[in-house]
C-alpha atoms as a PDB file:
ATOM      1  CA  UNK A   1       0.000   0.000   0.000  1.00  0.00           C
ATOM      2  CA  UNK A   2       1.388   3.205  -0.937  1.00  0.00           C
ATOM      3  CA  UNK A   3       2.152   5.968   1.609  1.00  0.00           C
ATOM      4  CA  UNK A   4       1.708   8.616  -0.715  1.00  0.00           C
ATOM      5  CA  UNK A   5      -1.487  11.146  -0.194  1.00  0.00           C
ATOM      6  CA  UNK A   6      -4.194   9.884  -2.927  1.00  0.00           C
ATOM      7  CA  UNK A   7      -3.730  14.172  -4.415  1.00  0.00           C
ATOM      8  CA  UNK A   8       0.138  12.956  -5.264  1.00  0.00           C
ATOM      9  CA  UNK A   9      -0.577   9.346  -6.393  1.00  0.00           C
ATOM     10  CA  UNK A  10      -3.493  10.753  -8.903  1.00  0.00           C
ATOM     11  CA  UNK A  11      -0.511  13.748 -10.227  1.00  0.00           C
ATOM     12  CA  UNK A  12       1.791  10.831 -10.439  1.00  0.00           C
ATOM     13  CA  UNK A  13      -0.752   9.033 -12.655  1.00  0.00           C
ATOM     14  CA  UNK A  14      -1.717  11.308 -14.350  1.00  0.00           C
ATOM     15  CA  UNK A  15       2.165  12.232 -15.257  1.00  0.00           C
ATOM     16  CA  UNK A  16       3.350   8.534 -15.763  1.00  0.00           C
ATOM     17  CA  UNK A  17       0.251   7.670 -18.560  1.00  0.00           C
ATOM     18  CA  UNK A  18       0.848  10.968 -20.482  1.00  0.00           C
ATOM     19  CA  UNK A  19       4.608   9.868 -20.430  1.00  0.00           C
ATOM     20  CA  UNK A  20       3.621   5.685 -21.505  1.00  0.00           C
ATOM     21  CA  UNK A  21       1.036   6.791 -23.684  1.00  0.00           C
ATOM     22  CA  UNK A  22       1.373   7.709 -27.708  1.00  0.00           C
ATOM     23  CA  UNK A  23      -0.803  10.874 -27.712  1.00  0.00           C
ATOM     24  CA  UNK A  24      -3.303  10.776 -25.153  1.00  0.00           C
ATOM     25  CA  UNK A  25      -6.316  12.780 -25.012  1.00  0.00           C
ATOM     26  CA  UNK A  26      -7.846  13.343 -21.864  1.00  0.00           C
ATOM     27  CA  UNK A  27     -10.075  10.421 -22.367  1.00  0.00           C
ATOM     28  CA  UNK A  28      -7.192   8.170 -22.904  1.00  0.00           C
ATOM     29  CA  UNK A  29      -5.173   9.865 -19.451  1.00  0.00           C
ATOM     30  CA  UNK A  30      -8.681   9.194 -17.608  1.00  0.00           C
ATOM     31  CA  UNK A  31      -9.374   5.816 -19.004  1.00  0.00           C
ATOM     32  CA  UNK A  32      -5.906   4.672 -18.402  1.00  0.00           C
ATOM     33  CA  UNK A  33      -5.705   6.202 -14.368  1.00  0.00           C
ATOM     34  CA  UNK A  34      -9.357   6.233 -13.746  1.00  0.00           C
ATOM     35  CA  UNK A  35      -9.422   9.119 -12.477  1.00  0.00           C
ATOM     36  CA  UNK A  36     -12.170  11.290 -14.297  1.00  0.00           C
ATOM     37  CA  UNK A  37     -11.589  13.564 -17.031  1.00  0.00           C
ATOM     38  CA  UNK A  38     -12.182  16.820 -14.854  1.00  0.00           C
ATOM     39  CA  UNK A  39     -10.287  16.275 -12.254  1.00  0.00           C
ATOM     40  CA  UNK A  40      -7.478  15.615 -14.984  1.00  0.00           C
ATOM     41  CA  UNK A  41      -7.964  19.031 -16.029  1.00  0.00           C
ATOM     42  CA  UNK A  42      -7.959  20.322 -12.506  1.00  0.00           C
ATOM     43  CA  UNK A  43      -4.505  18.249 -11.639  1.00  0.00           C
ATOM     44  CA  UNK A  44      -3.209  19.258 -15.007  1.00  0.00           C
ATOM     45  CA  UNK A  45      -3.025  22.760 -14.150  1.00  0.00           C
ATOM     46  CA  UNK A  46      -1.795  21.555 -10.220  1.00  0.00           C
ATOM     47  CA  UNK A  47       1.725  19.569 -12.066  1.00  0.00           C
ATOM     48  CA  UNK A  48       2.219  22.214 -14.178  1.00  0.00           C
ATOM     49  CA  UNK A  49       2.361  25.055 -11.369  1.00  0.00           C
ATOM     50  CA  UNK A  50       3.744  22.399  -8.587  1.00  0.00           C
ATOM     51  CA  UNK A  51       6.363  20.590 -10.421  1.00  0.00           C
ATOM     52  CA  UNK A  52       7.054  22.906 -13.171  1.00  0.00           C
ATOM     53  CA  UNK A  53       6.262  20.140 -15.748  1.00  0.00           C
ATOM     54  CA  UNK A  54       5.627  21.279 -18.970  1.00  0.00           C
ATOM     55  CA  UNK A  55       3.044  19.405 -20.199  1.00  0.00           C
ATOM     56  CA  UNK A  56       1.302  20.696 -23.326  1.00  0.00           C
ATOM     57  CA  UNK A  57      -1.652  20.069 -25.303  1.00  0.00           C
ATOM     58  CA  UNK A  58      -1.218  20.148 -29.401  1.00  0.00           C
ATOM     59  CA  UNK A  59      -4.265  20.924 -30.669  1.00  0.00           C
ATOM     60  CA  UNK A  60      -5.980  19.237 -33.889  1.00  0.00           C
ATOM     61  CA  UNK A  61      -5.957  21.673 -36.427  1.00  0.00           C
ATOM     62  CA  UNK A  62      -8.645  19.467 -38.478  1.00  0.00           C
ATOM     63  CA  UNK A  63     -11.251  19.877 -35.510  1.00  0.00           C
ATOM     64  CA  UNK A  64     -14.036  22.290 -34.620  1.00  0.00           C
ATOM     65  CA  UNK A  65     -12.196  25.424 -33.315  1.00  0.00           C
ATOM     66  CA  UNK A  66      -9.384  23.024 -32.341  1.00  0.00           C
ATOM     67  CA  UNK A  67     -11.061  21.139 -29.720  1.00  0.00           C
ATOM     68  CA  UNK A  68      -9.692  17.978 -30.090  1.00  0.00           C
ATOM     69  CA  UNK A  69      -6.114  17.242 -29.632  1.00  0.00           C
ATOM     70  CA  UNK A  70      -3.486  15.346 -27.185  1.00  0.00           C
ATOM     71  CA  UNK A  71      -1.196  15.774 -24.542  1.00  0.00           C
ATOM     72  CA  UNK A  72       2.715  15.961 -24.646  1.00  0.00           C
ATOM     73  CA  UNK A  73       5.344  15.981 -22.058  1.00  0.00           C
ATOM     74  CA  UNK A  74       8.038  18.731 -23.051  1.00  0.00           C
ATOM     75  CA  UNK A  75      10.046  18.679 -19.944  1.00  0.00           C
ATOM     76  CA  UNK A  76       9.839  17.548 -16.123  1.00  0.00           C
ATOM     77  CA  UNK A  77      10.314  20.350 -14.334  1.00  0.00           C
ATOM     78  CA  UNK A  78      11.585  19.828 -10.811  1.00  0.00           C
ATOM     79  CA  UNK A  79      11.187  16.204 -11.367  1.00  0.00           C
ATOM     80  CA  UNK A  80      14.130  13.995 -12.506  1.00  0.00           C
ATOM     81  CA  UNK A  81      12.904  11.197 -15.337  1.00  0.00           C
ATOM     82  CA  UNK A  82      14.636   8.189 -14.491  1.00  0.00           C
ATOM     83  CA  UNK A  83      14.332   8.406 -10.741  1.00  0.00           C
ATOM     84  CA  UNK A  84      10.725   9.177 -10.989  1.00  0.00           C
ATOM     85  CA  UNK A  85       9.901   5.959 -13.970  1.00  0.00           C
ATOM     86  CA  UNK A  86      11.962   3.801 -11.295  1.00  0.00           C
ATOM     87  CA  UNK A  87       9.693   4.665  -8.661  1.00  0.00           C
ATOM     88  CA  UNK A  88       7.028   5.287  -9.612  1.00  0.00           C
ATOM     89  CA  UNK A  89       6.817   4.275 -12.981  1.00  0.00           C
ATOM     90  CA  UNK A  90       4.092   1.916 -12.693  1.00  0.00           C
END
């Protein structure tokens, strides 16, 4: 059982399916963590301002006003990769 507060383990989720995942939408980062697909928004916003992750979404330029699209991870932030895939990587 982890010892982590359930806010941290759902960022870390969140985090390690965007990294595992070949351009996930927010469906695919809440199917994959069950977690649902506002509260990824909401955490989202939390990495990005807590562990400086840069995590952008590319939009589809083919969609209604560009709606649609996926989610990258551009950089870690405070976080180091390989420490945090061996730990918590899943």
């Amino acid at each position: 059982m982890s010892t982590l507060p359930r806010d941290t383990e759902r960022k870390y989720a969140i985090i390690r399916a965007i990294d595992a995942l070949e351009r996930p939408t927010l469906q695919d980062i809440a199917g994959e963590t069950g977690i649902p697909a506002g509260s990824v928004k909401r955490q989202l916003t939390s990495i990005r301002q807590e562990f400086k992750v840069k995590i952008l979404f590319i939009r589809d330029p083919g969609s209604p006003e560009g709606a649609n699209g996926y989610y990258a991870l551009e950089g870690w932030g405070i976080l180091d990769r390989d420490a945090f895939l061996r730990h918590f990587g899943g």
